[in-house]
Protein backbone atom coordinates (compact mmCIF):
# COMPACT_ATOMS: atom_id res chain seq x y z
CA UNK A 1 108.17 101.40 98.07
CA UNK A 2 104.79 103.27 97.54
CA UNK A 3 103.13 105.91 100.47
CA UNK A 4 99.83 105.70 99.65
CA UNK A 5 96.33 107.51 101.39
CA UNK A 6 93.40 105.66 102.51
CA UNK A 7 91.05 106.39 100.37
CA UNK A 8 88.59 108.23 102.86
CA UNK A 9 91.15 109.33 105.57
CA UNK A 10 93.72 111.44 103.68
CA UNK A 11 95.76 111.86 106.56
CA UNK A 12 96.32 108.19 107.16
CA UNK A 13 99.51 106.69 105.10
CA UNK A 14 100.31 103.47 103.89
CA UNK A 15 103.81 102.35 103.15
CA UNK A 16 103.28 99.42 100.28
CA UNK A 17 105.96 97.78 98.51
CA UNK A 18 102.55 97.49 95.91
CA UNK A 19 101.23 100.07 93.91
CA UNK A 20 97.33 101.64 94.46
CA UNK A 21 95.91 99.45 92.26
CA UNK A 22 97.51 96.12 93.52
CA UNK A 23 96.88 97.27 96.88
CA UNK A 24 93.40 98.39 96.84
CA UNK A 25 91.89 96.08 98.67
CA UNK A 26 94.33 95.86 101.63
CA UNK A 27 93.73 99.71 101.67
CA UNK A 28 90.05 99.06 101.66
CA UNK A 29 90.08 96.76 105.06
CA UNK A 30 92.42 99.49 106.36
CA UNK A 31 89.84 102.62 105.66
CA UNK A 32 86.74 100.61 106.59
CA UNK A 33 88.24 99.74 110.30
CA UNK A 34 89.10 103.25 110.66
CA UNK A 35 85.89 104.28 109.18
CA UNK A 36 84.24 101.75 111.93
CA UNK A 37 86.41 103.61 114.73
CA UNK A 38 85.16 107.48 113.29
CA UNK A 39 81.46 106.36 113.53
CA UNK A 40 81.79 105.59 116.88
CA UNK A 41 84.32 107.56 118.50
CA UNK A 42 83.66 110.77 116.17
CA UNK A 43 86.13 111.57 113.11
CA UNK A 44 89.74 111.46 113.82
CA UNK A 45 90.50 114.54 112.35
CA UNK A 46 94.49 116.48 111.98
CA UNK A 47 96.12 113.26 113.57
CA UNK A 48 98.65 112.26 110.11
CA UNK A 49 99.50 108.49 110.92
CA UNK A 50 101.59 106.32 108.91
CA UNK A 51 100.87 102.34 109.08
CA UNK A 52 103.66 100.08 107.50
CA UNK A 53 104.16 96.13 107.48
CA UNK A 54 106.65 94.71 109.75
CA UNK A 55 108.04 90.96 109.43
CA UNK A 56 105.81 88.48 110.68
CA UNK A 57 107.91 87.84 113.77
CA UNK A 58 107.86 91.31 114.91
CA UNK A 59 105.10 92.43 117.69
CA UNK A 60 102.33 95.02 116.14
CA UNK A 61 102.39 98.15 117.98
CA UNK A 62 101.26 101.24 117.85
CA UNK A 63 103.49 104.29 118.98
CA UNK A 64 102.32 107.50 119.29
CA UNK A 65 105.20 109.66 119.91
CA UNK A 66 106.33 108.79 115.66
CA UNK A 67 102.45 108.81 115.06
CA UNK A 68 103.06 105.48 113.73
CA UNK A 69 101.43 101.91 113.51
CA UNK A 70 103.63 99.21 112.94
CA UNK A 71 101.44 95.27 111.50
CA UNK A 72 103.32 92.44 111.00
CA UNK A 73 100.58 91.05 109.08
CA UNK A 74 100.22 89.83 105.95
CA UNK A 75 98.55 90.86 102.31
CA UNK A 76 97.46 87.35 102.33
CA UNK A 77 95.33 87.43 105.47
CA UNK A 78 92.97 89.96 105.80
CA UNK A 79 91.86 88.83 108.82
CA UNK A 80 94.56 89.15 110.51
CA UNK A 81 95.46 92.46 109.36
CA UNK A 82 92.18 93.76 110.39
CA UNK A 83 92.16 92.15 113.83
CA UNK A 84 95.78 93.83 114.52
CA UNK A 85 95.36 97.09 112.81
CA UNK A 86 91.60 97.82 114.60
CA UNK A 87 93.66 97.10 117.69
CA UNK A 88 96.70 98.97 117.08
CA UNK A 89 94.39 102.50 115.88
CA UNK A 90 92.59 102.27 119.26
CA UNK A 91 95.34 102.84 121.14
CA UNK A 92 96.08 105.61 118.63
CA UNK A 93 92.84 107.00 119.26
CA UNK A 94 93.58 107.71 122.96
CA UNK A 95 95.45 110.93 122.37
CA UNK A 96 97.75 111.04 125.70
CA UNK A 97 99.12 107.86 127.50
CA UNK A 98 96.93 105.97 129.73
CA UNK A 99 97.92 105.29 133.50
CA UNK A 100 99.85 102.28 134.37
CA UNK A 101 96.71 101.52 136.99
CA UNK A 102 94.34 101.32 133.67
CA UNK A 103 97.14 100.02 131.05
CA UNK A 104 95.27 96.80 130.92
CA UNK A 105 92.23 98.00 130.44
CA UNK A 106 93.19 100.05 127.63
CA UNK A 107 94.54 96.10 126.59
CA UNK A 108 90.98 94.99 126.52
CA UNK A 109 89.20 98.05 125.03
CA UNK A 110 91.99 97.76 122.35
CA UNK A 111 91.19 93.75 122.29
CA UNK A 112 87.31 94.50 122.22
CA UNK A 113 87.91 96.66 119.64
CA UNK A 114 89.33 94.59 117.18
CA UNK A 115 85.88 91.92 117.42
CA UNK A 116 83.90 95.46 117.36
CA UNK A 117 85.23 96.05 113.87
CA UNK A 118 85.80 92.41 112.65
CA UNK A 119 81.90 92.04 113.70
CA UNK A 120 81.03 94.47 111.54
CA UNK A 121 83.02 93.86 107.87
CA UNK A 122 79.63 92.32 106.50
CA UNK A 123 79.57 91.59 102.30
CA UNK A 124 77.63 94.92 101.98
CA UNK A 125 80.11 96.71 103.28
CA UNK A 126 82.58 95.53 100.06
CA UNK A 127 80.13 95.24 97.41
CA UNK A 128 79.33 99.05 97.73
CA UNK A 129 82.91 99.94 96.86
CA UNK A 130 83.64 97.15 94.63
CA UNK A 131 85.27 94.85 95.91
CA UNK A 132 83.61 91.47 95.04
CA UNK A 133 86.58 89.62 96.15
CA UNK A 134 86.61 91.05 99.54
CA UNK A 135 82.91 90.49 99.77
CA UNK A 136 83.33 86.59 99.21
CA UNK A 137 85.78 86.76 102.24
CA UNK A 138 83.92 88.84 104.45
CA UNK A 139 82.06 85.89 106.34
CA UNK A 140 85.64 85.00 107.60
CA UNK A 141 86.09 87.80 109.70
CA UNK A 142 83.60 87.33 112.06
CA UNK A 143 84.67 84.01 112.41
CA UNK A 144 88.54 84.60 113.10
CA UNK A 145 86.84 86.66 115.67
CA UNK A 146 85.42 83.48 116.88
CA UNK A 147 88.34 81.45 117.01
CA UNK A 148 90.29 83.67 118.96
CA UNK A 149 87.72 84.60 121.43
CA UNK A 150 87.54 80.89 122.20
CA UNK A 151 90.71 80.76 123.95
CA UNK A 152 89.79 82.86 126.31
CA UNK A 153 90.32 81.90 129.91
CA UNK A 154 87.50 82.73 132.13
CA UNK A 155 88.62 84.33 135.31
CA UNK A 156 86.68 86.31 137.90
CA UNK A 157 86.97 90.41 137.18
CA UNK A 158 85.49 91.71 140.42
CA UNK A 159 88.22 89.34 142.13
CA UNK A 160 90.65 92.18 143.42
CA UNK A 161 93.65 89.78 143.43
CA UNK A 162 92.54 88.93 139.61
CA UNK A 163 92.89 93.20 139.41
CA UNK A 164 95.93 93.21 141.03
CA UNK A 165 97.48 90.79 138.42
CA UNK A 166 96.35 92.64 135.90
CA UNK A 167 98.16 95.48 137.19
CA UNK A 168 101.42 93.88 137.36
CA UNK A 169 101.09 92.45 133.44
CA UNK A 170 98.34 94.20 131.28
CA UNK A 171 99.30 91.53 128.50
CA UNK A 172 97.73 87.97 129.70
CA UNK A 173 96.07 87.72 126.93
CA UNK A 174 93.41 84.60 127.31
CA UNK A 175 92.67 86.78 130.61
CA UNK A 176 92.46 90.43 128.75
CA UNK A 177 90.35 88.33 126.39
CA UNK A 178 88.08 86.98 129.28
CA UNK A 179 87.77 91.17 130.24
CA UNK A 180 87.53 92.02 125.71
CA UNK A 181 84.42 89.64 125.85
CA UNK A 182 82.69 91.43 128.97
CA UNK A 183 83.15 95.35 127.30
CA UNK A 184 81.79 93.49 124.26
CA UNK A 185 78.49 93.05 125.53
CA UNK A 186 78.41 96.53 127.36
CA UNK A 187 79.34 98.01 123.96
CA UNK A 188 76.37 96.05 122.13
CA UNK A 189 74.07 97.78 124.16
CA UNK A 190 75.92 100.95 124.44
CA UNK A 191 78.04 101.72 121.46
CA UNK A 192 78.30 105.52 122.26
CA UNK A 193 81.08 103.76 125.00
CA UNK A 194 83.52 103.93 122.93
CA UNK A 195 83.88 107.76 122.77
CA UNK A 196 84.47 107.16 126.37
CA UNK A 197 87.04 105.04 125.42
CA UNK A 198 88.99 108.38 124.48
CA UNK A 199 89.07 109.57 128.06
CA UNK A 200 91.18 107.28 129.30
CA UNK A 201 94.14 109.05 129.24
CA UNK A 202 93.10 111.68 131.03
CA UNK A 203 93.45 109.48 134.29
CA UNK A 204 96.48 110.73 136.46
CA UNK A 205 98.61 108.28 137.95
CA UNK A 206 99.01 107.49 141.78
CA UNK A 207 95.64 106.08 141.91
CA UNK A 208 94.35 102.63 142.46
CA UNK A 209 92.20 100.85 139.73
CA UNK A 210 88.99 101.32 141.80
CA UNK A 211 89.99 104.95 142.11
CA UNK A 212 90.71 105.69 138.35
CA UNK A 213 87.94 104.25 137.40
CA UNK A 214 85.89 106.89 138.88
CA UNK A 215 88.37 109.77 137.87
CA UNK A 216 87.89 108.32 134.46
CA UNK A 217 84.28 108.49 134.92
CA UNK A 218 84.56 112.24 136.03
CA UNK A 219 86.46 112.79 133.31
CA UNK A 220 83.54 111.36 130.89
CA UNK A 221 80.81 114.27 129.45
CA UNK A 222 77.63 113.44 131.80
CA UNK A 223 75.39 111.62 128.39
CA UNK A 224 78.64 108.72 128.43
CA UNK A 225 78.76 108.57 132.48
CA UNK A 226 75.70 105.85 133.27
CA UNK A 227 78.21 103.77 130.14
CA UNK A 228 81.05 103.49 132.02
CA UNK A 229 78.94 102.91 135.02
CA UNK A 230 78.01 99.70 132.83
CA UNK A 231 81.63 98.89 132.66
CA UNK A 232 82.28 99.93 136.56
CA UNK A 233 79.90 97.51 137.29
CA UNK A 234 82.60 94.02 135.43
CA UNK A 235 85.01 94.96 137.79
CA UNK A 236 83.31 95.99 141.11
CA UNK A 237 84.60 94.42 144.39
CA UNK A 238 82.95 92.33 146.05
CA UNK A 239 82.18 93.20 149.75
């Protein structure tokens, strides 16, 4: 077993049962979606976190008391390692625990996340570092993106009962993707959302959605508030 850096994140660790140089390009999708998550969300900076494969059967997680993130993804699919990891280092990303009011939110920021970074693993992105074989395979991570953003089930997110069952199980996942699809388009226009994003867990709990939604907003520096009034505005109720 090999613990090996990212190449432009020193303080993020691999665990490989490969060696640097039969590795490099899994470490290169790995650095690139955290290099994504810095530009947007500012550099994650004296926050060591150690990312090792699980079996395939196991459920990715991220847990930040061990500072760890576990993928049960495969060298194989890049894809799919990309689209878990992206959404396993958001949740890392939001230092302190998030309120059980906004836990499924956090679902589909962490879900919008992963189509953020998958959006964005163009050819060029490869080809500057070398790696012609990633570059052939970029095009295929937009479209995984695709694929699984086409089983999402449409529901209504200013429903309040739709809110309230959200509540009770942040993991529907065709419905989180329904709510991933929505922040996607806020975040096309308003990228700078996403260090917003790290506020979350600043949200006490004891409050209702509707309520920490606007302590989260509070929370937010003034130049990020009229973004999450963007994202206030999916899930307002109807009257």
């Amino acid at each position: 077993m090999y613990l090996l850096r990212l190449p432009r994140h020193p303080d993020v660790f691999f665990y490989s049962v490969r060696n640097a140089g039969s590795s490099a390009n899994f470490l290169c999708i790995l650095d690139e979606t955290a290099s994504i998550y810095d530009r947007y969300m500012g550099e994650m900076r004296g926050r060591p976190l150690t990312v090792r494969l699980v079996r395939p059967n196991e459920i990715p997680e991220c847990i930040r008391e061990l500072s760890e993130i576990r993928l049960a993804a495969s060298y194989r699919y890049p894809s799919q390692a990309v689209y878990q990891f992206a959404h396993e280092l958001c949740h890392f990303r939001i230092e302190n625990p998030v309120c059980e009011s906004l836990r499924w939110l956090e679902e589909s920021f962490c879900e919008a996340g992963s189509h953020f970074v998958l959006r964005r693993l163009t050819p060029s992105v490869f080809l500057q570092g070398g790696h012609e074989a990633l570059a052939e395979y970029a095009p295929k991570f937009s479209k995984y993106s695709e694929e699984i953003l086409s089983t999402a089930k449409e529901v209504d997110l200013a429903d309040p009962d739709q809110i309230r069952r959200f509540t009770m199980n942040c993991y529907l996942r065709e419905e989180n993707l329904c709510a991933a699809e929505q922040l996607l388009h806020v975040l096309s226009r308003r990228a700078d959302l996403w260090k917003a994003v790290c506020y979350l867990g600043h949200v006490p709990e004891g409050f209702s959605f509707y309520d920490s939604l606007t302590i989260w907003r509070q929370h937010c520096p003034a130049e990020l508030q009229s973004a999450v009034d963007m994202v206030c505005g999916i899930f307002r109720q109807r009257h």
